[in-house]
C-alpha atoms as a PDB file:
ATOM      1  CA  UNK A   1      36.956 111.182 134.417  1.00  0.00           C
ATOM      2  CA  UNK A   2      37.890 114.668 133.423  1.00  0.00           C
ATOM      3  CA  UNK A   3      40.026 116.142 136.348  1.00  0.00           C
ATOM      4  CA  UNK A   4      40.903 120.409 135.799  1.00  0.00           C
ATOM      5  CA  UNK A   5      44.272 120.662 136.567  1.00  0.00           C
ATOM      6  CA  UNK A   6      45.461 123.712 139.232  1.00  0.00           C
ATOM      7  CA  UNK A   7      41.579 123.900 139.610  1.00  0.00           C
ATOM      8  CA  UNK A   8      42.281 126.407 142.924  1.00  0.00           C
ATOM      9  CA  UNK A   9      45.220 128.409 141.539  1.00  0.00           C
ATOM     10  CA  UNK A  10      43.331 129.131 138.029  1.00  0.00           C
ATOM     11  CA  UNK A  11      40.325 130.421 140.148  1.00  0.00           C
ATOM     12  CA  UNK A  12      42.926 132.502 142.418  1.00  0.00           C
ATOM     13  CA  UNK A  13      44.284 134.371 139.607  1.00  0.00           C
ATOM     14  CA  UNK A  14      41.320 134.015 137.140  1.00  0.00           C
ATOM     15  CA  UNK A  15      39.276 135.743 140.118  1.00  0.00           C
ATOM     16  CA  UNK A  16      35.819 135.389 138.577  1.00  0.00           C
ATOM     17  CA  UNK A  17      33.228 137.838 139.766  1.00  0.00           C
ATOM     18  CA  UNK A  18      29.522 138.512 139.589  1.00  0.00           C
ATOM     19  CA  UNK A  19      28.124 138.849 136.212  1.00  0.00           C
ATOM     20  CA  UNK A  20      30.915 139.092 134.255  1.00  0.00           C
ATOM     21  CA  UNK A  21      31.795 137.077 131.468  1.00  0.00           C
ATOM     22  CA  UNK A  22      35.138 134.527 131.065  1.00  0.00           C
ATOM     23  CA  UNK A  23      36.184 132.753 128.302  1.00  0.00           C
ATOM     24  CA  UNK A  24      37.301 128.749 128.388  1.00  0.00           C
ATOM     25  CA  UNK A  25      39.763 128.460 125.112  1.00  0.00           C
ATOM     26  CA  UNK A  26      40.046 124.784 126.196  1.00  0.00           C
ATOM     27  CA  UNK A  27      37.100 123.628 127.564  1.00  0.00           C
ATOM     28  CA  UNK A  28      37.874 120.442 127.313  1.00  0.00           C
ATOM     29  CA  UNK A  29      35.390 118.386 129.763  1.00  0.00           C
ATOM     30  CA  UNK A  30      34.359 122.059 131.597  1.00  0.00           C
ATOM     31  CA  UNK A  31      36.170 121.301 134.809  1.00  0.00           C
ATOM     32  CA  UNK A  32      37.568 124.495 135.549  1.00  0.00           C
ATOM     33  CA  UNK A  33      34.399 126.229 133.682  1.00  0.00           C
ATOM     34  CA  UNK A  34      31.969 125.093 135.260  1.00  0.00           C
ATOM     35  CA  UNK A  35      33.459 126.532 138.976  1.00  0.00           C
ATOM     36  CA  UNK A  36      34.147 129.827 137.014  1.00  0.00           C
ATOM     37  CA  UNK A  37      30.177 129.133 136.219  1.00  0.00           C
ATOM     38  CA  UNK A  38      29.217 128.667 139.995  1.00  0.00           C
ATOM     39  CA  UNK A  39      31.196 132.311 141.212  1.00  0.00           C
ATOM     40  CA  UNK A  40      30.069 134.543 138.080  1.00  0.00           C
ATOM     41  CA  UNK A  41      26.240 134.871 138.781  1.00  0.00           C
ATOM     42  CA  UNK A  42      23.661 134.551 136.793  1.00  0.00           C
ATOM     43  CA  UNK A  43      24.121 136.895 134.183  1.00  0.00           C
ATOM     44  CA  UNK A  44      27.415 136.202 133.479  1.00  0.00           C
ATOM     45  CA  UNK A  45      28.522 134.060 130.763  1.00  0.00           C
ATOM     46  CA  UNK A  46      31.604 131.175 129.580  1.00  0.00           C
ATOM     47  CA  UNK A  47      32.687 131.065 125.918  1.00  0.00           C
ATOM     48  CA  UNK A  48      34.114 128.077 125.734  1.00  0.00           C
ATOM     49  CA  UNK A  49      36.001 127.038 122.974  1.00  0.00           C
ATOM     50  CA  UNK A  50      36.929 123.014 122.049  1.00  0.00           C
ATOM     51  CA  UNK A  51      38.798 121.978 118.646  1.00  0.00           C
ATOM     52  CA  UNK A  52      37.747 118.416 119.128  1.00  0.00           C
ATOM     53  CA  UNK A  53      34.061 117.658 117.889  1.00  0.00           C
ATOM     54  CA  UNK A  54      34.430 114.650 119.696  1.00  0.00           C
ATOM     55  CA  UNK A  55      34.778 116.363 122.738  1.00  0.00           C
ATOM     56  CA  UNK A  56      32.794 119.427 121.941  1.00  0.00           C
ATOM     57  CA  UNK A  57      29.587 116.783 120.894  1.00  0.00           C
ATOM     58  CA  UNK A  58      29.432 115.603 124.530  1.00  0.00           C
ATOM     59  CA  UNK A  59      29.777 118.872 126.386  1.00  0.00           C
ATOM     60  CA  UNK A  60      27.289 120.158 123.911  1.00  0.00           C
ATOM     61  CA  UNK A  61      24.591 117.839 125.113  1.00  0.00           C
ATOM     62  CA  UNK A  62      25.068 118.974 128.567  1.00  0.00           C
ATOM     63  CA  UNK A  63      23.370 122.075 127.852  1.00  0.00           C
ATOM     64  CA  UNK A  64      25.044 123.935 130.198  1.00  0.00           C
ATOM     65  CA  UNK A  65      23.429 126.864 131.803  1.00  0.00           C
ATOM     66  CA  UNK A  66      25.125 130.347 130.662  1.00  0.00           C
ATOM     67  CA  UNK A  67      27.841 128.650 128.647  1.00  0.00           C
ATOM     68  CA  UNK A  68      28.532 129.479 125.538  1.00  0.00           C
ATOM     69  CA  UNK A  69      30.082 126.225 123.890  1.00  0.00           C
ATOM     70  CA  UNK A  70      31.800 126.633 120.406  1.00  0.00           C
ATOM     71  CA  UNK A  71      33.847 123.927 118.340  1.00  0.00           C
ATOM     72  CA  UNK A  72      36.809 125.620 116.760  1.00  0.00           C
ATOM     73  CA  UNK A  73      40.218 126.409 117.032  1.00  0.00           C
ATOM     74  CA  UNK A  74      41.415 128.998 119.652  1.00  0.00           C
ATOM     75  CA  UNK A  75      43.795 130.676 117.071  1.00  0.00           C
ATOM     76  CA  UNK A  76      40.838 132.056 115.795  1.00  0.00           C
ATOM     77  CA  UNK A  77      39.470 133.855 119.129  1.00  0.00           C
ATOM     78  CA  UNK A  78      39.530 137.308 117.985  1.00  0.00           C
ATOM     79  CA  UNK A  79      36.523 135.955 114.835  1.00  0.00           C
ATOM     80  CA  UNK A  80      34.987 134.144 117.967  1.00  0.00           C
ATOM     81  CA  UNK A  81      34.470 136.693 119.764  1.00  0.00           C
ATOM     82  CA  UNK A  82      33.006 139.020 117.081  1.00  0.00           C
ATOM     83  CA  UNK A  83      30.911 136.485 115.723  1.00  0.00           C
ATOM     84  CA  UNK A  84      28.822 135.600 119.407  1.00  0.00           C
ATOM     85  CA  UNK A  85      29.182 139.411 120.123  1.00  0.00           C
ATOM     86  CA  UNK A  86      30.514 138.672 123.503  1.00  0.00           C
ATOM     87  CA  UNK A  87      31.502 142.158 124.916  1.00  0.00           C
ATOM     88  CA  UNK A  88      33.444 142.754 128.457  1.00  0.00           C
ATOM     89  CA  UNK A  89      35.708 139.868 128.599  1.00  0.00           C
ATOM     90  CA  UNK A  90      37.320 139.808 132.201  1.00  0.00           C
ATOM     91  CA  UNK A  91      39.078 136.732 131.644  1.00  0.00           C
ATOM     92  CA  UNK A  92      40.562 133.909 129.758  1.00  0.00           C
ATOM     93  CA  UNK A  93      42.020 130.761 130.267  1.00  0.00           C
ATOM     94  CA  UNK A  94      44.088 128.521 128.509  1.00  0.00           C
ATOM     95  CA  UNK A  95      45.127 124.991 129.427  1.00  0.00           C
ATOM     96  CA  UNK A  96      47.011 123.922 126.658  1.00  0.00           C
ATOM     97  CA  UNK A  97      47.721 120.613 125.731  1.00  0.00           C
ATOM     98  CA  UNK A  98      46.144 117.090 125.167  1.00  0.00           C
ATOM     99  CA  UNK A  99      43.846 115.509 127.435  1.00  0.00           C
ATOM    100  CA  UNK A 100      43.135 112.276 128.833  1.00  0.00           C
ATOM    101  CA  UNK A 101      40.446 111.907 126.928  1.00  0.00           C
ATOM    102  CA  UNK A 102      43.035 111.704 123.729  1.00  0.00           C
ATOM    103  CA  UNK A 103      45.278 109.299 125.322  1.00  0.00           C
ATOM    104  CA  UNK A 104      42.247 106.921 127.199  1.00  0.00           C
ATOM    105  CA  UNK A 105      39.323 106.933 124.801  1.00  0.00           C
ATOM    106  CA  UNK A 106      40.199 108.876 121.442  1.00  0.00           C
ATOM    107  CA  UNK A 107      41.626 105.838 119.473  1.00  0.00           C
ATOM    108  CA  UNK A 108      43.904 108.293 117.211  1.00  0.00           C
ATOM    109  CA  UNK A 109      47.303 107.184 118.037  1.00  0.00           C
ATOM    110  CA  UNK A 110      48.569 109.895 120.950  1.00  0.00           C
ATOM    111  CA  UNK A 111      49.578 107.166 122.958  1.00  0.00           C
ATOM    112  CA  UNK A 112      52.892 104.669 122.288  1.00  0.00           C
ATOM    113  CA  UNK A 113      51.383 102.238 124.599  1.00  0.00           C
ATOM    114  CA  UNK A 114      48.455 101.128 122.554  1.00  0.00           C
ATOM    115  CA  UNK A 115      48.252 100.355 119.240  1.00  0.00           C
ATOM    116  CA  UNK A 116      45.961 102.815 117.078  1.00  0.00           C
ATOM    117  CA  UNK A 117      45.843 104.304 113.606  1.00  0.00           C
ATOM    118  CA  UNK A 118      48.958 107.278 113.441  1.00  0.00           C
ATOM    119  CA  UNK A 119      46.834 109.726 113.592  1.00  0.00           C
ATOM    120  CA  UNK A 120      47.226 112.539 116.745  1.00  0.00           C
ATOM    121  CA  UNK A 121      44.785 114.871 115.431  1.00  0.00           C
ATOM    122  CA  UNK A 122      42.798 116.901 117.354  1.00  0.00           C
ATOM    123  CA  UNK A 123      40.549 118.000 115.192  1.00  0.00           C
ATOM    124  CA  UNK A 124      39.777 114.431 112.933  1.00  0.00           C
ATOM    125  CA  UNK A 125      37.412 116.890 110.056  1.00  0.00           C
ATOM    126  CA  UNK A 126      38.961 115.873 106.587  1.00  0.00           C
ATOM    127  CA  UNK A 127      40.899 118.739 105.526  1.00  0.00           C
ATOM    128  CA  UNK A 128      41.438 120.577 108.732  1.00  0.00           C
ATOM    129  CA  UNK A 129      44.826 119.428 110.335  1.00  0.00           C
ATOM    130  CA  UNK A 130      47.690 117.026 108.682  1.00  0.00           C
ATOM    131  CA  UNK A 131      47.972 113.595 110.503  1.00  0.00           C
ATOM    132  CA  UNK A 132      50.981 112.251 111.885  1.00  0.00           C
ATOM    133  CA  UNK A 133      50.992 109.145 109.242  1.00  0.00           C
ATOM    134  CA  UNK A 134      51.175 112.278 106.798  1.00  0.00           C
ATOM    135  CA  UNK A 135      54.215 113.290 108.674  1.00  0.00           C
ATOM    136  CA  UNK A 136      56.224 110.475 109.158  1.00  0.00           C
ATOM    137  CA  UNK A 137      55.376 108.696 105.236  1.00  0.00           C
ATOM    138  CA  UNK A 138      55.758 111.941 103.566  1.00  0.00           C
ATOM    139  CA  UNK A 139      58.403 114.906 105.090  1.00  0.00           C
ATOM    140  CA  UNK A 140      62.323 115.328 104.433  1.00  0.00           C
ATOM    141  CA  UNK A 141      64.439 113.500 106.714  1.00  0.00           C
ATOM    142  CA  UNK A 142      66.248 116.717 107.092  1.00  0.00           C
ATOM    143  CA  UNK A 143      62.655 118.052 108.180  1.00  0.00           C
ATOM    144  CA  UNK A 144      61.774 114.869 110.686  1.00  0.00           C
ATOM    145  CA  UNK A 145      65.172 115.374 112.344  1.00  0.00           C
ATOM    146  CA  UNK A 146      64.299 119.217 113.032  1.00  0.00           C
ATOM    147  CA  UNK A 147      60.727 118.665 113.834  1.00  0.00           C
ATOM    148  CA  UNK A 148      61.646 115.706 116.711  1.00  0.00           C
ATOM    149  CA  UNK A 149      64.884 117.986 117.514  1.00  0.00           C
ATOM    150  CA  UNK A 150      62.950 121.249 118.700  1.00  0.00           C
ATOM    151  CA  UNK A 151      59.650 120.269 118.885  1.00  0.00           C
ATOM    152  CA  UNK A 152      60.803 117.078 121.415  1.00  0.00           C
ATOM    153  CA  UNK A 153      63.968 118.071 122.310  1.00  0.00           C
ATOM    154  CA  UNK A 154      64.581 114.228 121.847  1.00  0.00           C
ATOM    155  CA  UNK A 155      68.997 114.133 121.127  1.00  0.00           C
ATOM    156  CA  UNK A 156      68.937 111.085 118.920  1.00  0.00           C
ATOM    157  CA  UNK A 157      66.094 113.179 116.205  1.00  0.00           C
ATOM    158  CA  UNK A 158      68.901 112.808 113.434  1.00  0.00           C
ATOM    159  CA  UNK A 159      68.981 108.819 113.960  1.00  0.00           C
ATOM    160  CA  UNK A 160      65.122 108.487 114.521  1.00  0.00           C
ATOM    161  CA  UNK A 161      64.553 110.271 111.287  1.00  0.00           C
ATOM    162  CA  UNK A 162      66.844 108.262 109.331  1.00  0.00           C
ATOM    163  CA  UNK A 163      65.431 104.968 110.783  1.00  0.00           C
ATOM    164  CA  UNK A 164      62.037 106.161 109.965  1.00  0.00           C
ATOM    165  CA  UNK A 165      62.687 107.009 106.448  1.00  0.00           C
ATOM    166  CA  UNK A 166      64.847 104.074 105.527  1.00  0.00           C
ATOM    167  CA  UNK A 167      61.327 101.734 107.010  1.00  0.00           C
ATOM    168  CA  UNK A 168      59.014 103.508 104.884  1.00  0.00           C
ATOM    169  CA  UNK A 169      60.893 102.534 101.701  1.00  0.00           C
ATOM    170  CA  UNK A 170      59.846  99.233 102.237  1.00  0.00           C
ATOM    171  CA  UNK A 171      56.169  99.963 103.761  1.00  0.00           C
ATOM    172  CA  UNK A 172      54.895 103.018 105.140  1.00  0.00           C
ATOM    173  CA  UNK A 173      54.629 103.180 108.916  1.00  0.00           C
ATOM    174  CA  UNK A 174      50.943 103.324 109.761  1.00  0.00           C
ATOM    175  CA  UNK A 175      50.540 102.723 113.511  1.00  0.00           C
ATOM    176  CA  UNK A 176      52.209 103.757 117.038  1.00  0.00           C
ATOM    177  CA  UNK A 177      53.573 100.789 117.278  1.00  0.00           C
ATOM    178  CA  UNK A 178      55.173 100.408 114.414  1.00  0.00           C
ATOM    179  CA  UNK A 179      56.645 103.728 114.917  1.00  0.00           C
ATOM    180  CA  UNK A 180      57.238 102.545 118.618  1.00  0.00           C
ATOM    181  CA  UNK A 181      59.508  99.833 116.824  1.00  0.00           C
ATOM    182  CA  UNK A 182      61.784 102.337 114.595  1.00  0.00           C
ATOM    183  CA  UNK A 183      62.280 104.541 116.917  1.00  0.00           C
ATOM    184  CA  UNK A 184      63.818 101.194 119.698  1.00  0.00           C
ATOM    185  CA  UNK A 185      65.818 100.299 117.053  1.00  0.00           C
ATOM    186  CA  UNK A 186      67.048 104.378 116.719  1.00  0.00           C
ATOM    187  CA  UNK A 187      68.435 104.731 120.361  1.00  0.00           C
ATOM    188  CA  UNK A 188      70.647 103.301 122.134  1.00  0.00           C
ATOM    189  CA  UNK A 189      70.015 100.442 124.903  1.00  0.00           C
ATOM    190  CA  UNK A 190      70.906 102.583 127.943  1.00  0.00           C
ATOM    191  CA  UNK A 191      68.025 105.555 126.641  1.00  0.00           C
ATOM    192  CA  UNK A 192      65.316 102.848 127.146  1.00  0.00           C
ATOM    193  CA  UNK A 193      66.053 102.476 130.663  1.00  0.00           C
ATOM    194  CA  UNK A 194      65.641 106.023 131.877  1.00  0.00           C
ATOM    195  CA  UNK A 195      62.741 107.149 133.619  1.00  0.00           C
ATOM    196  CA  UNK A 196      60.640 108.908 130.377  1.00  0.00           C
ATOM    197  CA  UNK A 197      59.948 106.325 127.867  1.00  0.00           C
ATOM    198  CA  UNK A 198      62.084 106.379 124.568  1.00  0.00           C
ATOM    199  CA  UNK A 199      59.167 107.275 122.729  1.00  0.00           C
ATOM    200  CA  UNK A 200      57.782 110.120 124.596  1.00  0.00           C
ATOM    201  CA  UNK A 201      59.998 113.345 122.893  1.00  0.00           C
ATOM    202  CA  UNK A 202      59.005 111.740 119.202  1.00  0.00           C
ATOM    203  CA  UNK A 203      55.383 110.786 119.774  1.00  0.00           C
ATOM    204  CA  UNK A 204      55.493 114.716 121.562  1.00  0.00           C
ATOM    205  CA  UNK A 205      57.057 116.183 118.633  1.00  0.00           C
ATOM    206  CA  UNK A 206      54.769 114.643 116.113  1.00  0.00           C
ATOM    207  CA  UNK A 207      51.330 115.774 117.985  1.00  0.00           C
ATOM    208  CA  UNK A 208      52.845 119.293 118.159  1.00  0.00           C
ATOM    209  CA  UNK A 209      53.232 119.387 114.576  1.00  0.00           C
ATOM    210  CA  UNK A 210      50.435 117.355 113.269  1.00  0.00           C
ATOM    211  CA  UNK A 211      47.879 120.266 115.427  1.00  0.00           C
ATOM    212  CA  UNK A 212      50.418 123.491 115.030  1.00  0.00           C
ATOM    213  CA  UNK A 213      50.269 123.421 118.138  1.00  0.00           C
ATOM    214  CA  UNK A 214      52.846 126.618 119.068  1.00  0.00           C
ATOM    215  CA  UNK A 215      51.759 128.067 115.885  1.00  0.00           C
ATOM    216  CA  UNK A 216      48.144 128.277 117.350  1.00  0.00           C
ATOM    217  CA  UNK A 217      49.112 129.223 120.205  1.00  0.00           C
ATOM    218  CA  UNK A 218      51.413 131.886 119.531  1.00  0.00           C
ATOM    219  CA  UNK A 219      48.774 133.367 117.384  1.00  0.00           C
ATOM    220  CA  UNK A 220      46.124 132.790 120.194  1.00  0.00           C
ATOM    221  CA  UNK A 221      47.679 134.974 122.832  1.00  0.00           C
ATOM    222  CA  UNK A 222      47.949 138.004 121.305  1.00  0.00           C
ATOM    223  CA  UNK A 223      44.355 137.746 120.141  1.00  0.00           C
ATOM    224  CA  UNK A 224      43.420 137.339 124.211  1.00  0.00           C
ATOM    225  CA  UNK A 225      45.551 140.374 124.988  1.00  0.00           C
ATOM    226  CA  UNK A 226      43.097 142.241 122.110  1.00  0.00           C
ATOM    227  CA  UNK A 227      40.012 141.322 123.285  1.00  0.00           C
ATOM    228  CA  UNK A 228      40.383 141.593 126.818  1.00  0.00           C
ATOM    229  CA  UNK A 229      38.977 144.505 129.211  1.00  0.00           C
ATOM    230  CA  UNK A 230      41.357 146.650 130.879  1.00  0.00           C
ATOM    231  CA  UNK A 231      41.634 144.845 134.481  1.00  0.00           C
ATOM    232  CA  UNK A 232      41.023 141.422 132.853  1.00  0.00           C
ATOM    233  CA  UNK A 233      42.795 138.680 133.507  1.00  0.00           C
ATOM    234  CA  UNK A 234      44.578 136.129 131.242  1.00  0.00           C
ATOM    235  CA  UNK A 235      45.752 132.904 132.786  1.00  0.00           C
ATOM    236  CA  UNK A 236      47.777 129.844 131.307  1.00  0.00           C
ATOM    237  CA  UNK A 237      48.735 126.547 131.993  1.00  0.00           C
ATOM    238  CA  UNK A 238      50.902 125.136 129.597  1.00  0.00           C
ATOM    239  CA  UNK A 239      52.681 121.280 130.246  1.00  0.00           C
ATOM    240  CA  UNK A 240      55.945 121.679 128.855  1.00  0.00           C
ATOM    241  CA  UNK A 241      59.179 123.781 128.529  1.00  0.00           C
ATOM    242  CA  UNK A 242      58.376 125.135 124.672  1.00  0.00           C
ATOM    243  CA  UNK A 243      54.547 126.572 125.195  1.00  0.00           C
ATOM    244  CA  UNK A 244      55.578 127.833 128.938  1.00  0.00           C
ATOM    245  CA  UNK A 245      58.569 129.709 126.689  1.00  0.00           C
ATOM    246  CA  UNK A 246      56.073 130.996 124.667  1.00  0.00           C
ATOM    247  CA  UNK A 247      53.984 132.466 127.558  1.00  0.00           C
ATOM    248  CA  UNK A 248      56.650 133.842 129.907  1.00  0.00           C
ATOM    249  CA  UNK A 249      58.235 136.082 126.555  1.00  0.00           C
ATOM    250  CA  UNK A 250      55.001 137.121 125.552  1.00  0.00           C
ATOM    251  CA  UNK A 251      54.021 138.245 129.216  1.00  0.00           C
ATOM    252  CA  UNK A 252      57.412 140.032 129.174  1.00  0.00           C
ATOM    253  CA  UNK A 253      57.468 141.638 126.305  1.00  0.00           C
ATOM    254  CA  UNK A 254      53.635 142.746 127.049  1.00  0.00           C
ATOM    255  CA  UNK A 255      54.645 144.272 130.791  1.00  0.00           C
ATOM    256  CA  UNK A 256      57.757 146.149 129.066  1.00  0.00           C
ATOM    257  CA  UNK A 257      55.718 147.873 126.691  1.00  0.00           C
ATOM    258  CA  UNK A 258      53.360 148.927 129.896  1.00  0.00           C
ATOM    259  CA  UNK A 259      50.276 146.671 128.511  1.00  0.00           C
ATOM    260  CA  UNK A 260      50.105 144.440 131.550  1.00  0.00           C
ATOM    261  CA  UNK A 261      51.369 143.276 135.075  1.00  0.00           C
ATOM    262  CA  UNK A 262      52.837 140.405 135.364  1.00  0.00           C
ATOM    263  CA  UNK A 263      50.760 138.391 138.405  1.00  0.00           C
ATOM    264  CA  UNK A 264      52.881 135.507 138.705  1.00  0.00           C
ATOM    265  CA  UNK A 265      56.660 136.056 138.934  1.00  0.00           C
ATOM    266  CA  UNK A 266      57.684 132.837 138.676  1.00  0.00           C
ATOM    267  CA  UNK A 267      55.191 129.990 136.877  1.00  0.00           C
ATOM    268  CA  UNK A 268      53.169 128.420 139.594  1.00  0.00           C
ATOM    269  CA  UNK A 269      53.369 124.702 140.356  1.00  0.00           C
ATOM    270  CA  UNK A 270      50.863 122.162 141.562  1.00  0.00           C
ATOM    271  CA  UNK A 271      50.908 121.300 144.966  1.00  0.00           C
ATOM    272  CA  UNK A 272      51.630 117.633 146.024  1.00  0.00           C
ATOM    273  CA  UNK A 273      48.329 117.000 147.433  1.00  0.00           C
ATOM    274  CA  UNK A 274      46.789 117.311 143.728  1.00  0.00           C
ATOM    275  CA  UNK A 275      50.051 115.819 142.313  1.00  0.00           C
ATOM    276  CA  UNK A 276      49.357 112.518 144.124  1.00  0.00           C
ATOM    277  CA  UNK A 277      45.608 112.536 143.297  1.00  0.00           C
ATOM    278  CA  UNK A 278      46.366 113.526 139.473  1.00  0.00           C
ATOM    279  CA  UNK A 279      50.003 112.602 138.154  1.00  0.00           C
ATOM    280  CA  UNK A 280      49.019 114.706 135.427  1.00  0.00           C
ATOM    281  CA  UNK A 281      49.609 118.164 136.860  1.00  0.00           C
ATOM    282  CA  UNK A 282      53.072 116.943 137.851  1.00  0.00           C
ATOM    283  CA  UNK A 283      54.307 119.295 134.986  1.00  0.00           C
ATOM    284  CA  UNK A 284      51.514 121.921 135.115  1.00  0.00           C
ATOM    285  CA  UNK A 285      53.165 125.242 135.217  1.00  0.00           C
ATOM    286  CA  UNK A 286      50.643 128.806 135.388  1.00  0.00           C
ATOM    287  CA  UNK A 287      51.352 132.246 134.292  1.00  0.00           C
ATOM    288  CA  UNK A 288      48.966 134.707 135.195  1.00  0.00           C
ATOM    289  CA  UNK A 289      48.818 138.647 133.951  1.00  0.00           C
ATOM    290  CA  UNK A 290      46.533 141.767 134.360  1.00  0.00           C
ATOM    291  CA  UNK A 291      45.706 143.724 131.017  1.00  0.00           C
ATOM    292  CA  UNK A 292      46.450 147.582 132.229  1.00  0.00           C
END
């Protein structure tokens, strides 16, 4: 079941009103939409954007009432926007990331405890994104190493990469757990007994690159800014240190030039009541700003 993560905060600082009109660049499963749906009345509308047809397919059928559901990638909001001629946006979300959707029912390799195809593409149209079997069977090991490095922050990337391109010599590594397997014999004994699984920083680093992830969102946000009312809103929640990064200098740089106000001074953290009830927000962080 699809749970929306810092459901009460995004509606405190999304502050949907009366018959104005929102926009969902993740909708996802339409958790948090479909409350923004219930508070803006009945002649206000939710663009909702999802890159996953999978995902996008089911939500579809729904029918929805007053959303406006569209299967694409968020880095190309501003061509959204112009092409469904939404005017007066008042405010956007983002809730960037994977969902549990990928990891539970997807079958495309996002998760090192199960053993899928290496895929960890969002967006499974031929042609549209690489694939993480693409990744690992085909780039540099100088370019593995930097990829795992800053896109996982994961310390033994220079080892992993090595390991991985030494396997596919002999046979190209084609599922997560055969990649689960280079990457144990990579690290040392002591890393697989820490709390975060040994796998976690590569299997992160690879889904990151495989979707350009902080590519499409760093082209995203500046699109929002663009084609959002003055007195709109602009919320994120991103789920780890390199996308929050992302938001918090973008938000910066926007309130030194005078183009917004900053709502949220510090990113804003689940509380432990929703922690306990979804693990998954453990590591929700949301910045929040006004367009002046």
């Amino acid at each position: 079941m699809h749970i929306p993560v810092l459901l009460n905060e995004v509606l405190e600082y999304l502050s949907p009103e009366k018959d104005k009109n929102y926009i969902d660049c993740t909708l996802n499963g339409g958790g948090h939409t479909r409350e923004i749906l219930k508070r803006n009345g009945k002649n206000g509308k939710v663009l909702g954007i999802e890159v996953d047809k999978d995902i996008f397919s089911k939500i579809k059928k729904e029918k929805i009432e007053r959303l406006i559901p569209i299967n694409d990638s968020y880095s190309n909001l501003s061509e959204i926007v112009r092409a469904n001629k939404l005017d007066d946006i008042d405010g956007i979300l983002f809730d960037i990331g994977m969902s549990s959707y990928h990891i539970d029912l997807s079958e495309r390799g996002f998760s090192f405890l199960k053993d899928e195809p290496l895929m960890m593409s969002y967006n499974v149209e031929k042609g549209n994104n690489r694939t993480a079997y693409e990744i690992v069977n085909s780039y540099s090991e100088k370019d593995l190493a930097d990829i795992i490095f800053q896109y996982g922050e994961e310390r033994f990337s220079r080892k992993i990469a090595k390991h991985i391109v030494e396997k596919r010599k002999i046979k190209p590594i084609s599922t997560t757990f055969e990649l689960v397997r280079v990457i144990d014999e990579s690290v040392p004994s002591g890393y697989k007994r820490q709390k975060i699984h040994f796998a976690t920083r590569t299997f992160q680093a690879l889904r990151i690159e495989a979707n350009r992830e902080l590519d499409n969102f760093s082209d995203a946000l500046p699109q929002a800014l663009e084609v959002l009312k003055p007195g709109g809103r602009l919320v994120v929640i991103t789920f780890h240190s390199l996308e929050d990064r992302i938001a918090k200098n973008f938000f910066r740089d926007w309130q030194k030039g005078g183009l917004v106000k900053i709502l949220t001074k510090k990113p804003v953290l689940g509380q432990e009541e929703e922690i306990r009830e979804n693990p998954r927000s453990r590591s929700a962080k949301l910045r929040a700003i006004i367009k002046l």
